[in-house]
N, C-alpha and C. Protein backbone atom coordinates (compact mmCIF):
# COMPACT_ATOMS: atom_id res chain seq x y z
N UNK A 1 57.19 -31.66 -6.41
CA UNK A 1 56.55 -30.83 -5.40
C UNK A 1 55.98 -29.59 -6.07
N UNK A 2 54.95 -29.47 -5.74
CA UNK A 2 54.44 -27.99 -6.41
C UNK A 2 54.52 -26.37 -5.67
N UNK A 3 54.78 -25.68 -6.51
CA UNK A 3 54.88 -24.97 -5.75
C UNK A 3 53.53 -23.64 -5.76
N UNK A 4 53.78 -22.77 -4.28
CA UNK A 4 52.66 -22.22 -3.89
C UNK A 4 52.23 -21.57 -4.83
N UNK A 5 52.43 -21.35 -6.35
CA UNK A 5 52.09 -20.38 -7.06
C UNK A 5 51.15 -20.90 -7.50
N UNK A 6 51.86 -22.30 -7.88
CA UNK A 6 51.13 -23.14 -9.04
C UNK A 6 49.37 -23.97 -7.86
N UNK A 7 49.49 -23.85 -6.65
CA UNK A 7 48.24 -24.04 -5.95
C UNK A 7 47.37 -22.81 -6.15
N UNK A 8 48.12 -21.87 -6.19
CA UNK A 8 47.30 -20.16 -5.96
C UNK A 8 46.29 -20.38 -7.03
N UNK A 9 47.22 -20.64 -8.43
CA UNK A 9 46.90 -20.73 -9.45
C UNK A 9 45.80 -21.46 -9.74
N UNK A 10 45.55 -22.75 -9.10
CA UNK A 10 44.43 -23.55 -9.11
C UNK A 10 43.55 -23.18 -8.52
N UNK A 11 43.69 -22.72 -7.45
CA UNK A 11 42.50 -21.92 -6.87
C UNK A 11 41.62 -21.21 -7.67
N UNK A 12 42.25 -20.10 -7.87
CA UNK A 12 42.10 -19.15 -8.68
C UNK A 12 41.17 -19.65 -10.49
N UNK A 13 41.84 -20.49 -10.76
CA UNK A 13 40.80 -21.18 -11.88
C UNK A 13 39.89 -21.67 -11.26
N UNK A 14 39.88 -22.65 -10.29
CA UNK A 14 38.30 -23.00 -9.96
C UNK A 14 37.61 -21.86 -9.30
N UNK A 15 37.93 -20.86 -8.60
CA UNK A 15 37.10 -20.09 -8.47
C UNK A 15 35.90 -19.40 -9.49
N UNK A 16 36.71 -19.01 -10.75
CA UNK A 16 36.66 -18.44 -12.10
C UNK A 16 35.59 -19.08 -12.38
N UNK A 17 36.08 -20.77 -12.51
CA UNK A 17 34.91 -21.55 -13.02
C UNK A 17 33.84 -21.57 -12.24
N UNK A 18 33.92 -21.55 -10.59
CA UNK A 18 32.55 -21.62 -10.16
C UNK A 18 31.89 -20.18 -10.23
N UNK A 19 32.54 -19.08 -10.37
CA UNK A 19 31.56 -18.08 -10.90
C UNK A 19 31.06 -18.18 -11.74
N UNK A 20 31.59 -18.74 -13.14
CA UNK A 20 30.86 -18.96 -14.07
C UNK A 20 29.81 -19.64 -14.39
N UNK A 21 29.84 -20.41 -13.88
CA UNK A 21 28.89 -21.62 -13.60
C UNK A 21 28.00 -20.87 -12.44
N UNK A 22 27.88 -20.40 -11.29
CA UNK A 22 26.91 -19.78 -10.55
C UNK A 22 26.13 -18.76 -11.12
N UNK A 23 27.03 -18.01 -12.53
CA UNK A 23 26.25 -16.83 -13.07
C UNK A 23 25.66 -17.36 -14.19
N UNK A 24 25.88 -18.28 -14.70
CA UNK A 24 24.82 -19.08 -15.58
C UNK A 24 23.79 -19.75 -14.99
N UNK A 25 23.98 -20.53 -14.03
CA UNK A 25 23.00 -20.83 -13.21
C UNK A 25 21.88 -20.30 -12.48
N UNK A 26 22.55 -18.78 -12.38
CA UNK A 26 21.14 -17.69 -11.98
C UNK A 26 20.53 -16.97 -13.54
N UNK A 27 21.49 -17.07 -14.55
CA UNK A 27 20.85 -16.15 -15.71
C UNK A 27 20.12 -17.35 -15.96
N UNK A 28 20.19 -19.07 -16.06
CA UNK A 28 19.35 -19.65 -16.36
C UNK A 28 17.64 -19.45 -15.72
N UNK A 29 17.85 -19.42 -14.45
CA UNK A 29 17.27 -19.18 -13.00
C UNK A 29 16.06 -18.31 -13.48
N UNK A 30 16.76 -16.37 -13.70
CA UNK A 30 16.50 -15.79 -14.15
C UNK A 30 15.42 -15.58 -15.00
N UNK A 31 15.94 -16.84 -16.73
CA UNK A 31 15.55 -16.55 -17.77
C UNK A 31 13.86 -17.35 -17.67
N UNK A 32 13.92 -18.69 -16.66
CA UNK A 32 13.12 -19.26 -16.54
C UNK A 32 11.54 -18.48 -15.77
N UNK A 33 11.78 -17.29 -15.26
CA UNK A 33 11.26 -16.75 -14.76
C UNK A 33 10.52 -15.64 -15.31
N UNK A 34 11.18 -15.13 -16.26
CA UNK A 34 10.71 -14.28 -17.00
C UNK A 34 9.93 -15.01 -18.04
N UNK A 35 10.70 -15.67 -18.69
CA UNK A 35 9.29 -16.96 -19.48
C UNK A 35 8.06 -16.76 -18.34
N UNK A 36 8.06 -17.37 -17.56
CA UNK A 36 6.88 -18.09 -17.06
C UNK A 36 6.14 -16.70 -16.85
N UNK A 37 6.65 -15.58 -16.32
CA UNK A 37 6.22 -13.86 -16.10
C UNK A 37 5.01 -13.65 -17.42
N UNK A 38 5.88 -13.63 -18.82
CA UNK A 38 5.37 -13.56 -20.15
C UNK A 38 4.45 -14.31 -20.92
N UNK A 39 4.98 -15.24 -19.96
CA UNK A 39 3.79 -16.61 -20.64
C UNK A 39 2.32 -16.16 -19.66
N UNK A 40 2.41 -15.57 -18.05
CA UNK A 40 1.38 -15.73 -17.34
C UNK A 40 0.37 -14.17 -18.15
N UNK A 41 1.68 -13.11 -18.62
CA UNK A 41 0.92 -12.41 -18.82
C UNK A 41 0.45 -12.25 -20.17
N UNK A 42 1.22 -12.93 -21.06
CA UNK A 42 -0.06 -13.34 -22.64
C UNK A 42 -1.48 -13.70 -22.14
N UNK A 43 -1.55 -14.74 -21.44
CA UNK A 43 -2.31 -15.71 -20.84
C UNK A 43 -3.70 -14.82 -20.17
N UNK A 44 -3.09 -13.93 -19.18
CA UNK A 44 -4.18 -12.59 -18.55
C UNK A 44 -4.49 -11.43 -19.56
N UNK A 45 -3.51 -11.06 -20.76
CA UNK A 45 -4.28 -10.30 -21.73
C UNK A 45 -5.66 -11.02 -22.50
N UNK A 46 -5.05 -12.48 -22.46
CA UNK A 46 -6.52 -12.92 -23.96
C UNK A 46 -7.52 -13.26 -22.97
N UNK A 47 -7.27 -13.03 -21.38
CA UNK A 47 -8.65 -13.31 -20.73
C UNK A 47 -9.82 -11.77 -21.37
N UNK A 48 -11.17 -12.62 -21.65
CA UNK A 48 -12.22 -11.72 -21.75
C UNK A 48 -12.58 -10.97 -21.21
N UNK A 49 -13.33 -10.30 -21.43
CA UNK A 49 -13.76 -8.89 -20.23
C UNK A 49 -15.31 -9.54 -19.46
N UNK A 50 -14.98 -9.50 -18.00
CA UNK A 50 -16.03 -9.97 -16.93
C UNK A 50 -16.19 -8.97 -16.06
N UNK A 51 -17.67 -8.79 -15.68
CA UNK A 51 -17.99 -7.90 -15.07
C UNK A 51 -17.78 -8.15 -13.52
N UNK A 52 -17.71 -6.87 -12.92
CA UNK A 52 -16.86 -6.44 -11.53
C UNK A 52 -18.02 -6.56 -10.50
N UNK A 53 -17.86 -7.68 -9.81
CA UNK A 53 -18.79 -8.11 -8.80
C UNK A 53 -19.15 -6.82 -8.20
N UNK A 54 -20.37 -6.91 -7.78
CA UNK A 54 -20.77 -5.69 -7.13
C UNK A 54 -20.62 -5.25 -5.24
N UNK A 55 -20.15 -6.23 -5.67
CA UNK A 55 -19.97 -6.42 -3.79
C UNK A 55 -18.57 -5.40 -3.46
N UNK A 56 -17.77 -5.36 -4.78
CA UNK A 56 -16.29 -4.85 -4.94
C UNK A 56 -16.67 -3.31 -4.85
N UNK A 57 -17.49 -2.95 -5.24
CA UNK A 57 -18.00 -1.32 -5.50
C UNK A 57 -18.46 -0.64 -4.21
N UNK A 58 -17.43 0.11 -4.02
CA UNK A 58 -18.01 1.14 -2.02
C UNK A 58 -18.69 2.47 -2.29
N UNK A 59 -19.80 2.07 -1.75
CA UNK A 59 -20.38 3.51 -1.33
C UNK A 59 -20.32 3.84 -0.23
N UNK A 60 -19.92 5.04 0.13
CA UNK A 60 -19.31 5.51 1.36
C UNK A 60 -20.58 6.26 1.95
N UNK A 61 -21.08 6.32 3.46
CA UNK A 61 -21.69 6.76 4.32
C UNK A 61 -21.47 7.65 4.99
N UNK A 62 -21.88 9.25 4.35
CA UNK A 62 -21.20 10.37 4.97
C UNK A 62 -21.92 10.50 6.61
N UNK A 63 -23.09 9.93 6.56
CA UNK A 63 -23.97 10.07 8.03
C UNK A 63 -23.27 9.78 9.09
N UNK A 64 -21.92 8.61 9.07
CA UNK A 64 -20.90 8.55 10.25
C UNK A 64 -20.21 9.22 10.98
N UNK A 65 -20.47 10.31 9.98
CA UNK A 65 -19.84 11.41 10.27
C UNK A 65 -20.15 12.94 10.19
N UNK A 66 -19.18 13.74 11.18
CA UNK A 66 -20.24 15.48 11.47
C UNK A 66 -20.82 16.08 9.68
N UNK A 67 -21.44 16.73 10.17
CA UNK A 67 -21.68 17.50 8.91
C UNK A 67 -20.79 18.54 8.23
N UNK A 68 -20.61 17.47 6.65
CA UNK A 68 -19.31 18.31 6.43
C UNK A 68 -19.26 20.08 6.35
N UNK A 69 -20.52 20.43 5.85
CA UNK A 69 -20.75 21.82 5.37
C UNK A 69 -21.13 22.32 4.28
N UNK A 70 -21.80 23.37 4.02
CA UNK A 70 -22.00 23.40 2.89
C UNK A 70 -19.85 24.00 1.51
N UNK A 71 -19.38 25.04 2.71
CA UNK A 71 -18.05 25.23 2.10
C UNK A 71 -17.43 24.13 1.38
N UNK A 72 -17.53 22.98 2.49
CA UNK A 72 -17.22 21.07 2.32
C UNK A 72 -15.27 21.69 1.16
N UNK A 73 -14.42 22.48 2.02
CA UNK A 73 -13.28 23.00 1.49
C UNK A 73 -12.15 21.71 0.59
N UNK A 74 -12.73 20.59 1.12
CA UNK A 74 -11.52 19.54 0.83
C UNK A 74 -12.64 18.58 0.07
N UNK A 75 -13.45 19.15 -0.70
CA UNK A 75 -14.53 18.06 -1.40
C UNK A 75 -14.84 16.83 -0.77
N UNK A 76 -14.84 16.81 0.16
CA UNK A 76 -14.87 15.47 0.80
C UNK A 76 -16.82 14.89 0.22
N UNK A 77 -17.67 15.68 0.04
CA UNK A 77 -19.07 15.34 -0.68
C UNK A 77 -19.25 14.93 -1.95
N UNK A 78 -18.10 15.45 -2.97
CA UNK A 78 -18.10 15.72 -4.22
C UNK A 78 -17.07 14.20 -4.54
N UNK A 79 -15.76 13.57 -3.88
CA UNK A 79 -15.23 12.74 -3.26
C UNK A 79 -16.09 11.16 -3.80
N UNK A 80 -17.43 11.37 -2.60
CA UNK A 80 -17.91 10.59 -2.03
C UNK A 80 -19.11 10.35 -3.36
N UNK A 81 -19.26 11.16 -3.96
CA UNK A 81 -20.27 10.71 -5.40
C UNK A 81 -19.62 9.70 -6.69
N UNK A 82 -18.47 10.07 -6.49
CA UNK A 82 -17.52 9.05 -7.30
C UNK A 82 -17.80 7.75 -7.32
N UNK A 83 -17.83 6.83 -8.62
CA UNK A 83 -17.77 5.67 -8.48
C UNK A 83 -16.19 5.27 -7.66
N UNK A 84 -16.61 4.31 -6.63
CA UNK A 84 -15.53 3.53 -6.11
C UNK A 84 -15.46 1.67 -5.77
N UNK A 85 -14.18 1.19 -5.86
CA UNK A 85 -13.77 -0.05 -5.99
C UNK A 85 -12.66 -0.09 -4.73
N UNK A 86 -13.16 -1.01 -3.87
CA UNK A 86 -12.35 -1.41 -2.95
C UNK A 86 -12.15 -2.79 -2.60
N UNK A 87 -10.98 -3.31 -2.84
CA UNK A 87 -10.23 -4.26 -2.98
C UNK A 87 -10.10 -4.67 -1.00
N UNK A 88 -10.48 -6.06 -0.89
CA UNK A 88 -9.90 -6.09 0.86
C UNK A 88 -8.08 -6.70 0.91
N UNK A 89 -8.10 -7.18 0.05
CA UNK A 89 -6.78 -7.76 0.01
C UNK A 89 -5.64 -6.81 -1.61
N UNK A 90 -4.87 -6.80 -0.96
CA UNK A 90 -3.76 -5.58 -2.68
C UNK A 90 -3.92 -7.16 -3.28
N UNK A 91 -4.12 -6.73 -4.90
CA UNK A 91 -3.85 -7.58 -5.93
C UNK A 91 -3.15 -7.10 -6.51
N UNK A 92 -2.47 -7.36 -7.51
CA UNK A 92 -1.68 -6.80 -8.30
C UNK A 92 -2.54 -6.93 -9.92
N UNK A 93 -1.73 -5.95 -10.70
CA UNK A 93 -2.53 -6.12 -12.17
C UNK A 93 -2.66 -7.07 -13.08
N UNK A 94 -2.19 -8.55 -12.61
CA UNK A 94 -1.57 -9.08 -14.05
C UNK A 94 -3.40 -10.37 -12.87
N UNK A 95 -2.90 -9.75 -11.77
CA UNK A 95 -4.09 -11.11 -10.88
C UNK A 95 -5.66 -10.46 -11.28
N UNK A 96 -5.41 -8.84 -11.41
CA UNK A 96 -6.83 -8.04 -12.06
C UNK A 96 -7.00 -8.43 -13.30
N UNK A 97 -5.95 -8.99 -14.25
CA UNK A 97 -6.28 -8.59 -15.43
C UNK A 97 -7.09 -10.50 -15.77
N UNK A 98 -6.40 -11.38 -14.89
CA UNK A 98 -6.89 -12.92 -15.07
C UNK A 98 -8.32 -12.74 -14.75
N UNK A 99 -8.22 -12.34 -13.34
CA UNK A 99 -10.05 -12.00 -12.60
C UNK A 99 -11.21 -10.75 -13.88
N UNK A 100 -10.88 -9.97 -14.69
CA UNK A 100 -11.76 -9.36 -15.15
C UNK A 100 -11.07 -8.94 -16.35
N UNK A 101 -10.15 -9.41 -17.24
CA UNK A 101 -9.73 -8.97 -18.12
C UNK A 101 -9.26 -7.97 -18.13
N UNK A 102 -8.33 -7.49 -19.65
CA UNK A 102 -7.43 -6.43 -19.92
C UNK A 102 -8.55 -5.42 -20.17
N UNK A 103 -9.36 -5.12 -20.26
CA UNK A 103 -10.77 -4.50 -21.14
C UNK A 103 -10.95 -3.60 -19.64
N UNK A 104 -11.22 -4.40 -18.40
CA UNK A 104 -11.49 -3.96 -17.73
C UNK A 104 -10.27 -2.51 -17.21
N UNK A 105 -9.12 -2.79 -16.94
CA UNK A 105 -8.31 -2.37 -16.28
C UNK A 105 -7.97 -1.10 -16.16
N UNK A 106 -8.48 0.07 -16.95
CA UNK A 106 -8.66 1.19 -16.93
C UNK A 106 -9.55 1.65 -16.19
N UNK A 107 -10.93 1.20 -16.17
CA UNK A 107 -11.66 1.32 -15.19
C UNK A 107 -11.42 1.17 -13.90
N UNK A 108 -10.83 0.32 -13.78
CA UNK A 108 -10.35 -0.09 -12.36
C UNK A 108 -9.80 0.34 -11.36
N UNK A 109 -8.30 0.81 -12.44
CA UNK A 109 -7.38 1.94 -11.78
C UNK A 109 -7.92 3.32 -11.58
N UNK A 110 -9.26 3.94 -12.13
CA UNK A 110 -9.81 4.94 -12.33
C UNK A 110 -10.77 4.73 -11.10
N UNK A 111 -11.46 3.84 -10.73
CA UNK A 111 -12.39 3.69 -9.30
C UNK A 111 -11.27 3.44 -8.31
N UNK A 112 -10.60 2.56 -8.39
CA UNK A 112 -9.42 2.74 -7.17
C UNK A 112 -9.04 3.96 -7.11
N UNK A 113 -8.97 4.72 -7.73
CA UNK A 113 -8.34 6.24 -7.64
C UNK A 113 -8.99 7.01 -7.06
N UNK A 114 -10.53 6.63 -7.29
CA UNK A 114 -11.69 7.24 -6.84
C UNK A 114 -11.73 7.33 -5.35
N UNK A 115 -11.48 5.98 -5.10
CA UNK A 115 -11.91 5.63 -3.61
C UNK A 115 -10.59 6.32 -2.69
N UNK A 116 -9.12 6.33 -3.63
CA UNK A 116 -8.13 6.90 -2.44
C UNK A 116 -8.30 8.29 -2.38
N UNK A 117 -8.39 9.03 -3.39
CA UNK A 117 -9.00 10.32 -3.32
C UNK A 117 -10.02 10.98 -2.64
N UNK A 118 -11.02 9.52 -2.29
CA UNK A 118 -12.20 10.14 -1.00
C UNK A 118 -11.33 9.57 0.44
N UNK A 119 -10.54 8.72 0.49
CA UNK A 119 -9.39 8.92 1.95
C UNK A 119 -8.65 10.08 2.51
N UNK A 120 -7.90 10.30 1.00
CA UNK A 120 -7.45 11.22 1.23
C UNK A 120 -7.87 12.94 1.56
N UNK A 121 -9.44 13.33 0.92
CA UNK A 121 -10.05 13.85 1.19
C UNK A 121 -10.51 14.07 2.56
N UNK A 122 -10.75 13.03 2.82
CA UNK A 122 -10.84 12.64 4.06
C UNK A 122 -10.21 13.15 5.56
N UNK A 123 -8.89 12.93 5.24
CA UNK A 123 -7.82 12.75 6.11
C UNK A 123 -7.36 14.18 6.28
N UNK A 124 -7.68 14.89 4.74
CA UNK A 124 -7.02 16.76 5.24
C UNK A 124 -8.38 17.00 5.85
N UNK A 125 -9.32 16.49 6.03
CA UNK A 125 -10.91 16.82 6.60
C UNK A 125 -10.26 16.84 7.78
N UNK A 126 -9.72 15.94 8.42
CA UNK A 126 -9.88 15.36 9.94
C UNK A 126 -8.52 16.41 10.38
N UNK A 127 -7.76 16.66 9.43
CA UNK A 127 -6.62 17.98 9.47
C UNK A 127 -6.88 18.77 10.29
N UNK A 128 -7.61 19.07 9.98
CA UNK A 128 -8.16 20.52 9.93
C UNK A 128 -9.23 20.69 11.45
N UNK A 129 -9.61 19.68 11.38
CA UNK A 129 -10.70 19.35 12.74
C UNK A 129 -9.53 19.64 13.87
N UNK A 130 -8.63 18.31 13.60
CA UNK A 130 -7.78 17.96 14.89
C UNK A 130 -6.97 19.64 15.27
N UNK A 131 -6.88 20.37 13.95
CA UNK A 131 -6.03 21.67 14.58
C UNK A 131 -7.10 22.69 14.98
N UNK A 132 -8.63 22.28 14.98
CA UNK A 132 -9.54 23.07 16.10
C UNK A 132 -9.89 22.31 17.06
N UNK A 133 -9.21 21.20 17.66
CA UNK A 133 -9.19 20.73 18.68
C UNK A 133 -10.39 19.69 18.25
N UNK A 134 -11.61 19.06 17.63
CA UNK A 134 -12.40 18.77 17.36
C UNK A 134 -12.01 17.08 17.82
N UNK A 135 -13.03 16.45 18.52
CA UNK A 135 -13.15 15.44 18.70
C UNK A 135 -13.42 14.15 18.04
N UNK A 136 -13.94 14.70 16.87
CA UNK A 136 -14.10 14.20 15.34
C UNK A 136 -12.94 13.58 14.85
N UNK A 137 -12.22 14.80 14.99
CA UNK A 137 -11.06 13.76 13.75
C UNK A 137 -10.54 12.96 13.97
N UNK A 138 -10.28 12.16 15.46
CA UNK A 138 -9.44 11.13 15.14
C UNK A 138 -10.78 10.13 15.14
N UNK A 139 -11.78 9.96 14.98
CA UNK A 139 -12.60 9.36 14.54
C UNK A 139 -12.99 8.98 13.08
N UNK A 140 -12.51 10.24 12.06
CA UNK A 140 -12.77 10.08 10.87
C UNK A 140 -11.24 9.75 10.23
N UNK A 141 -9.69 9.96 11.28
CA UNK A 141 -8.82 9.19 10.85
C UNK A 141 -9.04 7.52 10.86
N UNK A 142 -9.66 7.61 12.00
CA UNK A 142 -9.44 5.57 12.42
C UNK A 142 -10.15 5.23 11.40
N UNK A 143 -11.26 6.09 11.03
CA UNK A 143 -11.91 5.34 9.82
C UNK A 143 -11.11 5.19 8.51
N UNK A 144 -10.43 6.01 7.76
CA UNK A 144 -9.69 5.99 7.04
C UNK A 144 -8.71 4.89 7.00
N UNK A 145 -7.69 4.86 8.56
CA UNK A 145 -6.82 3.64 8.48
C UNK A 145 -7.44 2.70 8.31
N UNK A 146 -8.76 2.39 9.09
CA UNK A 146 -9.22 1.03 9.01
C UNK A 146 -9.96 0.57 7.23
N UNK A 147 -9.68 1.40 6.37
CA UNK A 147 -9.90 1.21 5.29
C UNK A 147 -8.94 1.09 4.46
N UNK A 148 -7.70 1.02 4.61
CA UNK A 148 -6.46 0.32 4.02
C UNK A 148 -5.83 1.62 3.89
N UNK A 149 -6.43 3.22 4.24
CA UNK A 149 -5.44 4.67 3.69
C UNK A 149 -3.70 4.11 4.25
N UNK A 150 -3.23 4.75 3.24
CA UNK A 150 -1.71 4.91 3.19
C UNK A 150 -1.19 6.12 2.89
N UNK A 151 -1.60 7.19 3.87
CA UNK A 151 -1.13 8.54 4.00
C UNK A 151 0.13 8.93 5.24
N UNK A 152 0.59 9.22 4.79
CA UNK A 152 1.76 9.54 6.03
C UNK A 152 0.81 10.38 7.25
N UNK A 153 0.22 11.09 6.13
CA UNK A 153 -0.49 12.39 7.28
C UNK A 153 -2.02 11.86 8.07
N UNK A 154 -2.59 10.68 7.78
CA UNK A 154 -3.06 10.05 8.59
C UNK A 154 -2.58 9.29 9.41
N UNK A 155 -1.80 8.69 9.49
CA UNK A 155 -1.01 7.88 10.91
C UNK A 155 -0.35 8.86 11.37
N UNK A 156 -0.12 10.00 11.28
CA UNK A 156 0.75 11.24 11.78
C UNK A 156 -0.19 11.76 12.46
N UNK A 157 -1.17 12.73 12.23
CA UNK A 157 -2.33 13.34 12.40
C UNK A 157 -2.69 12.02 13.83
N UNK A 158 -3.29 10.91 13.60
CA UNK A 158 -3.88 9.82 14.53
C UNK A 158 -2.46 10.20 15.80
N UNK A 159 -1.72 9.72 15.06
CA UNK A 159 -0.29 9.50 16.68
C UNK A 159 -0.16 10.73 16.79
N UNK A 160 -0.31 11.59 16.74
CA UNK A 160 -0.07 13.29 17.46
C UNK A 160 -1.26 13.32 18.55
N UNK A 161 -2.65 12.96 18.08
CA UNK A 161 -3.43 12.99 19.17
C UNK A 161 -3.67 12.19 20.19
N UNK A 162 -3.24 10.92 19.90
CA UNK A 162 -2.81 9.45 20.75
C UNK A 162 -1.80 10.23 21.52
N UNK A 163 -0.71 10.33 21.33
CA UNK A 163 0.42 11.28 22.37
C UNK A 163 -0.56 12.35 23.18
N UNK A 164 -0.62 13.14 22.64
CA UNK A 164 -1.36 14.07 23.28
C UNK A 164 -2.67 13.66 24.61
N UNK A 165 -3.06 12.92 24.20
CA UNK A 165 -3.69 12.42 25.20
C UNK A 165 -2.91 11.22 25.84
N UNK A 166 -1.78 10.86 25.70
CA UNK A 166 -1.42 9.83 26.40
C UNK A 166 -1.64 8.58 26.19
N UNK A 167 -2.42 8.13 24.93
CA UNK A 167 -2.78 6.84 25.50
C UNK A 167 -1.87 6.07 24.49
N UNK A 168 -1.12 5.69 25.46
CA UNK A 168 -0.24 4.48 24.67
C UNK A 168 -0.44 3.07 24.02
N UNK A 169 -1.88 2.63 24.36
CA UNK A 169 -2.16 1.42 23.88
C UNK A 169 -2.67 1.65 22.39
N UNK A 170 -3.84 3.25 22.03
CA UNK A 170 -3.59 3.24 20.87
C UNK A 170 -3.02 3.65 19.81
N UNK A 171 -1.53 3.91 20.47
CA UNK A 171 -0.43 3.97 19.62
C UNK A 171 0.31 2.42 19.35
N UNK A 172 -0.23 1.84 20.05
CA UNK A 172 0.15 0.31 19.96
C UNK A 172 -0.57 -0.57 18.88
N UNK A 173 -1.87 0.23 18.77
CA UNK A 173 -2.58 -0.34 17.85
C UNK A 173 -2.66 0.18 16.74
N UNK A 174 -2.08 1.28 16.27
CA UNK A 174 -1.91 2.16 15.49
C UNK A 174 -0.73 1.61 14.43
N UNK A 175 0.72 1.09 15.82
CA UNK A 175 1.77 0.39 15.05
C UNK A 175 1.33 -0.72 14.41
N UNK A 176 0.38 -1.65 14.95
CA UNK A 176 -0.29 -3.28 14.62
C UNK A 176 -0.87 -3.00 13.24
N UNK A 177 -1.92 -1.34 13.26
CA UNK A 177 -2.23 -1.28 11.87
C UNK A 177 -1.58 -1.01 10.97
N UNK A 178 -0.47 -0.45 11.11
CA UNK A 178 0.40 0.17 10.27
C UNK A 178 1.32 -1.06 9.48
N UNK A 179 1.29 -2.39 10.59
CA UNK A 179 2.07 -3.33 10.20
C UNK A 179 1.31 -4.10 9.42
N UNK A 180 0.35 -4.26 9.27
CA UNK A 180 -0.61 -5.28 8.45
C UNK A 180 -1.46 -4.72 7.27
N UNK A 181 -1.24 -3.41 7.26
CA UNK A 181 -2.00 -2.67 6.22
C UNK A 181 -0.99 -2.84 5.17
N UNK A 182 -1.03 -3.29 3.56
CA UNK A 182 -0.80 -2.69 2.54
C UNK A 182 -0.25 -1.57 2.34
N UNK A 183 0.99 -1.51 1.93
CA UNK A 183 1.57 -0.21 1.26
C UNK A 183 1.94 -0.81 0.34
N UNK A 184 1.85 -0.04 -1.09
CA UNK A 184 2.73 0.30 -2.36
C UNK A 184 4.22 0.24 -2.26
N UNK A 185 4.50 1.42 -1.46
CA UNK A 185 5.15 2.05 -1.33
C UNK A 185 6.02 2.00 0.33
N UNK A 186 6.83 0.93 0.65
CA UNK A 186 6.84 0.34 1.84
C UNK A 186 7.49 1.20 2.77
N UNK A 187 8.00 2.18 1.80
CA UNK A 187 9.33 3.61 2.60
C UNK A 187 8.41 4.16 3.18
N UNK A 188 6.55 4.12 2.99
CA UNK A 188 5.89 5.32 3.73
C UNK A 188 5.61 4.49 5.02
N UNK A 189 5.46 3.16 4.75
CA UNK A 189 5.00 2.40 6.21
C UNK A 189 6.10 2.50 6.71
N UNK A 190 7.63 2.46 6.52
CA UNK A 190 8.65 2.44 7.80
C UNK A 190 8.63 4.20 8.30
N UNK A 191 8.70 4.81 7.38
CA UNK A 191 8.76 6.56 7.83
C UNK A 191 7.13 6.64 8.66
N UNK A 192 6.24 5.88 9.14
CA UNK A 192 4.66 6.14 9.38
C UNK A 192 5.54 5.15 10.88
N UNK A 193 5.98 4.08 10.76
CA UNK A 193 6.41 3.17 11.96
C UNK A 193 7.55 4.16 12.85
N UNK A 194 8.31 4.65 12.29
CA UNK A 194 9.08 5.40 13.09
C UNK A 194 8.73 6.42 13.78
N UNK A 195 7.94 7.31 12.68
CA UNK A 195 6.91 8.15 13.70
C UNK A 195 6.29 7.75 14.48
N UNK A 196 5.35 7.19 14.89
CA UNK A 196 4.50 6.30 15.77
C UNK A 196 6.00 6.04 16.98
N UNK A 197 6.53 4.97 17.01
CA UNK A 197 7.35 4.90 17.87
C UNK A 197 7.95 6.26 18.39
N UNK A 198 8.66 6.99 17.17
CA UNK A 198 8.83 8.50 18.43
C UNK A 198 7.88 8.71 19.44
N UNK A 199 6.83 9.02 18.79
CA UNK A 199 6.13 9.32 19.99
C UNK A 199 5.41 8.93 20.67
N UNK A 200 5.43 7.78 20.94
CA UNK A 200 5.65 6.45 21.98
C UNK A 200 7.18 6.84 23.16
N UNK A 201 8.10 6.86 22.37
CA UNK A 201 9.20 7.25 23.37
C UNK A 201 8.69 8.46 24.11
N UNK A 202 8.27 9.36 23.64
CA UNK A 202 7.91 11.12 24.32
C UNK A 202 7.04 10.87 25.08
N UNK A 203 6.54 9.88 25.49
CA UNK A 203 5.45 9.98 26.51
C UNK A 203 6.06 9.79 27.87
């Protein structure tokens, strides 16, 4: 008859062993993954350098909007002369570097930079409107969201004046954009979703 120690005991080894075996099985898992990572990205460095469809390149249309001024305090003119690259879907770098080579990729990140810098420009524009009451800005916010911006202070700025006037449907649509837009950075879309819902509740 055995006794309960000597069962404990068995337990206790096969447990051992199936950890061991589960943590080899993921470092295998793991290792296979990072190969294929290293292998994809040798593979996107020796791609050649191809030129950047032109369809990818935004020039922005200040006429949509009031006249900035000659002050123009938040460069929003100076902004808008920049070469810019706007992507409709987020790629990541290793999918930039297959589509146009490693050659390219400085450039790239340098016009993408371009183009969030005229959002963001943008968005302290419509700032500044919305705190003189101006009817403008949430016009030159929607434009911004509807261009992929990922500013806290544009979905903030937009849902302060949505509350303010009450209208709850486009705070509804505000959450829909907030949910389907691209973030980097996914802590700003839940801190941008929670806001929005506050003040949804305050109405």
């Amino acid at each position: 008859m055995f006794s309960s120690s000597i069962i404990i005991g068995g337990f206790s080894v096969f447990a051992i062993v199936m950890v061991l075996i589960n943590s080899k099985t993921h470092r295998t898992r793991q290792d296979k993954l990072l190969r294929r990572f290293l292998d994809e990205e040798a593979a996107a460095n020796s791609v050649r350098k191809k030129e950047i469809p032109q369809e990818l390149f935004y020039t922005p249309d200040l006429s949509i909007f009031p006249p900035v001024g000659e002050d123009d305090p938040f460069q929003v003119t100076r902004c808008a002369k920049r070469v810019m690259l706007r992507f409709e879907k987020f790629m990541s770098n290793l999918e930039l570097k297959k589509l146009y080579g490693v050659a390219q990729m400085d450039l790239i990140a340098q016009y993408e930079e371009n183009f969030n810098a005229y959002l963001k420009a943008l968005t302290k524009w419509a700032e500044a409107l919305a705190q003189e009451g101006s009817p403008d800005a949430i016009k030159i916010l929607e434009y911004v969201i509807s261009r992929g911006g990922e500013y806290r202070d544009t979905y903030r700025t937009a849902a302060d004046i949505y509350a303010k006037n009450g209208e709850q449907e486009k705070l509804d649509e505000l959450i829909t954009q907030a949910e389907n837009n691209h973030f980097r950075d996914t802590s700003i879309r839940d801190w941008i979703l929670g806001y929005i819902n506050g003040k949804k509740n305050s109405l």
